[in-house]
Structure formats: C-alpha cells, structure tokens
C-alpha atoms as a PDB file:
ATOM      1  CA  UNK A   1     -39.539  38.624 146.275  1.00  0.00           C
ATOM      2  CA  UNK A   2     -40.390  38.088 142.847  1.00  0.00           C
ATOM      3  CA  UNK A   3     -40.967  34.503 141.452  1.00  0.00           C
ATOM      4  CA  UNK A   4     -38.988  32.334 138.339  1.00  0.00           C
ATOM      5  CA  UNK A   5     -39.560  28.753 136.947  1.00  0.00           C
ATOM      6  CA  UNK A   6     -37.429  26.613 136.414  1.00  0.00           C
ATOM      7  CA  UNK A   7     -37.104  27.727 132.570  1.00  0.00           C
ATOM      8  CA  UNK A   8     -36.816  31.483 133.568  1.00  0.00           C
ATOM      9  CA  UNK A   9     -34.190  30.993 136.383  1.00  0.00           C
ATOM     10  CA  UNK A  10     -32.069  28.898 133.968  1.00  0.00           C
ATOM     11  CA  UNK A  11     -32.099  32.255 131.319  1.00  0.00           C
ATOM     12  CA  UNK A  12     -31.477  34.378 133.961  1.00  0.00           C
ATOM     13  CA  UNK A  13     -28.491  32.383 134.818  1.00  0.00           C
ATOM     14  CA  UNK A  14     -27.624  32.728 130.961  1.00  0.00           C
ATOM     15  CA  UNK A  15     -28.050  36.498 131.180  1.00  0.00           C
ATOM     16  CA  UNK A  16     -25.181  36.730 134.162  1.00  0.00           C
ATOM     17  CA  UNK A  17     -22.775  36.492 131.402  1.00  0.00           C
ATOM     18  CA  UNK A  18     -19.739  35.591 133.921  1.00  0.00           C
ATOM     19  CA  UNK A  19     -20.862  37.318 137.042  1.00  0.00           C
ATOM     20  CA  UNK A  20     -21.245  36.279 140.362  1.00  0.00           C
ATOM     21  CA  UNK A  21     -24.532  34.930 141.616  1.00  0.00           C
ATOM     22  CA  UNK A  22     -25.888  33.225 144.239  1.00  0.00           C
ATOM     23  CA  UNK A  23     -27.923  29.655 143.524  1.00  0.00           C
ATOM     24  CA  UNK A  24     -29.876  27.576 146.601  1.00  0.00           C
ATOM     25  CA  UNK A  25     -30.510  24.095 146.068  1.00  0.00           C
ATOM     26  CA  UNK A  26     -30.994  20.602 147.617  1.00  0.00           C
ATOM     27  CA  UNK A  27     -28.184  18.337 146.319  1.00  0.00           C
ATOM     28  CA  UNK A  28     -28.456  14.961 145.887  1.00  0.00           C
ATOM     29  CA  UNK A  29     -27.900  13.760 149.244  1.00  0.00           C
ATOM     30  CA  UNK A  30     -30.718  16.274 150.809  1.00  0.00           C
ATOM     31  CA  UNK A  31     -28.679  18.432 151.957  1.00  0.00           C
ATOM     32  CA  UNK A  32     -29.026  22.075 151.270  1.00  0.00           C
ATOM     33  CA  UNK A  33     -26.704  24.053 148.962  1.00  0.00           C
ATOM     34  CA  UNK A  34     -25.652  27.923 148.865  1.00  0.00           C
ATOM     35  CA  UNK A  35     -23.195  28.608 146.150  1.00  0.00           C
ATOM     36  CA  UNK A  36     -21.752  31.634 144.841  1.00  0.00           C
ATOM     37  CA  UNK A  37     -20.740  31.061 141.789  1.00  0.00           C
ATOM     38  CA  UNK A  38     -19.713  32.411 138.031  1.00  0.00           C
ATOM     39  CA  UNK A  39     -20.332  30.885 134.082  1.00  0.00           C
ATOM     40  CA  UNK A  40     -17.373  31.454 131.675  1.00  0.00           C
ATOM     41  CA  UNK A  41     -14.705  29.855 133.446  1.00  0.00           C
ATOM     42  CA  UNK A  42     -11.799  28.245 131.242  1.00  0.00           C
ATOM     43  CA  UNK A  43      -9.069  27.911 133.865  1.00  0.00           C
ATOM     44  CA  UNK A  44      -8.670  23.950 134.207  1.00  0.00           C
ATOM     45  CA  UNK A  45     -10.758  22.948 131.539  1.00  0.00           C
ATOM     46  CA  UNK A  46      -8.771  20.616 128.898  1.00  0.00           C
ATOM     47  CA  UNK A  47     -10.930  20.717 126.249  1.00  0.00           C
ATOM     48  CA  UNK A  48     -12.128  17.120 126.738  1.00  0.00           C
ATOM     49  CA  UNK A  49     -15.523  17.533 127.500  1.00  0.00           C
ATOM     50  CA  UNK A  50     -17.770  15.453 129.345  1.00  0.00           C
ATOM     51  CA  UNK A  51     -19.059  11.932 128.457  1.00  0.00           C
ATOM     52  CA  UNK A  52     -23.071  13.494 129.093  1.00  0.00           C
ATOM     53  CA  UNK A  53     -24.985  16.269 128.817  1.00  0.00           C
ATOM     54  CA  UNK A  54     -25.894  18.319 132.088  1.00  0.00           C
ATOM     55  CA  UNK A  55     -29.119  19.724 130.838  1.00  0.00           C
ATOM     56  CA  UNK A  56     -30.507  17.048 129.859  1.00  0.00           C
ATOM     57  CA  UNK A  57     -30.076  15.722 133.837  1.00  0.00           C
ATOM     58  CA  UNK A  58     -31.612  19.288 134.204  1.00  0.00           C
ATOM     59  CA  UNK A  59     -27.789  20.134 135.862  1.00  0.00           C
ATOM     60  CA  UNK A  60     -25.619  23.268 135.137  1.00  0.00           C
ATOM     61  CA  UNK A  61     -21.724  23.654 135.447  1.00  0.00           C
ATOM     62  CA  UNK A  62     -21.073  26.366 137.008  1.00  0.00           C
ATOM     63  CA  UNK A  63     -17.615  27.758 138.503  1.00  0.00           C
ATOM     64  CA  UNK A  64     -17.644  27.579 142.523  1.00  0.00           C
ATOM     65  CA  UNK A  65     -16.467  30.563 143.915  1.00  0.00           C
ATOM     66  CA  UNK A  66     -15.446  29.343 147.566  1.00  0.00           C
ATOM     67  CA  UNK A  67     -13.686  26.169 146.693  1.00  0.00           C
ATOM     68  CA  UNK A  68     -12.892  27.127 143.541  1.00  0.00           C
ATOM     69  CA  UNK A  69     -13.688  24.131 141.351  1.00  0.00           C
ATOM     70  CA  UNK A  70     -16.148  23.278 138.750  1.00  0.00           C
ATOM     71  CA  UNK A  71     -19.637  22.061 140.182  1.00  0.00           C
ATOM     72  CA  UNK A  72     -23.199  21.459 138.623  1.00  0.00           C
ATOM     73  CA  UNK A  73     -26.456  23.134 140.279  1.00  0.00           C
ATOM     74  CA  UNK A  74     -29.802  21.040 140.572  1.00  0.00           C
ATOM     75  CA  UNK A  75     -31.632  23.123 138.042  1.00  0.00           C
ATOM     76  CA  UNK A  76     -34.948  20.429 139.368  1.00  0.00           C
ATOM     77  CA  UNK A  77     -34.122  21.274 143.044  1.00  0.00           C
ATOM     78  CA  UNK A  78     -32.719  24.793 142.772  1.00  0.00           C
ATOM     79  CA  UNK A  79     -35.357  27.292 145.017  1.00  0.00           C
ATOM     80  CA  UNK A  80     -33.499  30.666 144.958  1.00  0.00           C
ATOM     81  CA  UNK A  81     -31.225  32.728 142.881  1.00  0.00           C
ATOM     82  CA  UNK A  82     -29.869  35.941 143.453  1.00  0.00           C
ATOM     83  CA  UNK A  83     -28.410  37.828 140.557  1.00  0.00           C
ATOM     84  CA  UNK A  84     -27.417  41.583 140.050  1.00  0.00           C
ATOM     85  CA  UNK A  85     -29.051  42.624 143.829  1.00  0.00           C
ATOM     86  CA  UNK A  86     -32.662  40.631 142.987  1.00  0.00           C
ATOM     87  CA  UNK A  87     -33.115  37.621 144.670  1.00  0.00           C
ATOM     88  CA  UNK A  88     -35.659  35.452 142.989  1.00  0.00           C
ATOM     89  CA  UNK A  89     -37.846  32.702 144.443  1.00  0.00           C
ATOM     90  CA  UNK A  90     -37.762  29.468 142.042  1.00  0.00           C
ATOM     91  CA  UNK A  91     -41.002  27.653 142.000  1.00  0.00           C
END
C-alpha cells in the first residue's frame, strides 16, 4: 500500500475530477467513517454558498454517494483513500 500526506491525498482527491472514490476518516464524534463519494456535484446547490471556508477547517465537501447528500471529509483525520483501483494509506 503506498503512502500520501495529508497535502498529497487532498490533490489526489483534486485529480478524481468527479469520480467515485472511497475516503476513511474519524469524524468528529470518534466514530469511524467510510464514504464513497464524488466532487462536481451541482444538483441541490443554490448558489448561496457557505458562511466559511472548509479548507481552512482542513474539511472537504464532497457528494455522498449512499445517502446522497452533500458532506465534508476530515482532511486532519482522513487515514485512507482509494481512487482509480489504488488504495492509499494517509499518514
């Protein structure tokens, strides 16, 4: 399994360009996290924005696959990624 940092997990997430991958992280309540999820999702979005900026809270918005809804991933707490067949351990 090859190893990212933080900084090289978050371009690889980039580089999906609106596919599917797979993030783990804890969440803020400890618990642990598998999402499969997706960037470049506009459905439900109103143009509003939000009232901070999720990288600077080291959090991406991402589009959950399963439940369907926006969500943000831990980019401090995230410890695997799997994109295009490589899974990736996130030190």
């Amino acid at each position: 399994m090859k190893t990212l940092n933080k900084l090289e997990a978050y371009v690889k997430i980039l580089d999906t360009k609106g596919k599917i991958f797979t993030a783990e992280f804890i969440k803020k309540d400890g618990s642990l996290r598998v999402m499969n999820c997706r960037l470049g999702v506009t459905k439900g979005v109103n143009g509003k924005g939000m009232s901070y900026k999720p990288l600077q809270r080291l959090l991406m918005p991402v589009f959950d696959m399963q439940k369907k809804e926006f969500r943000m991933i831990n980019l401090n707490t995230m410890y695997s990624l799997q994109t295009n067949g490589v899974k990736y351990r996130v030190n």
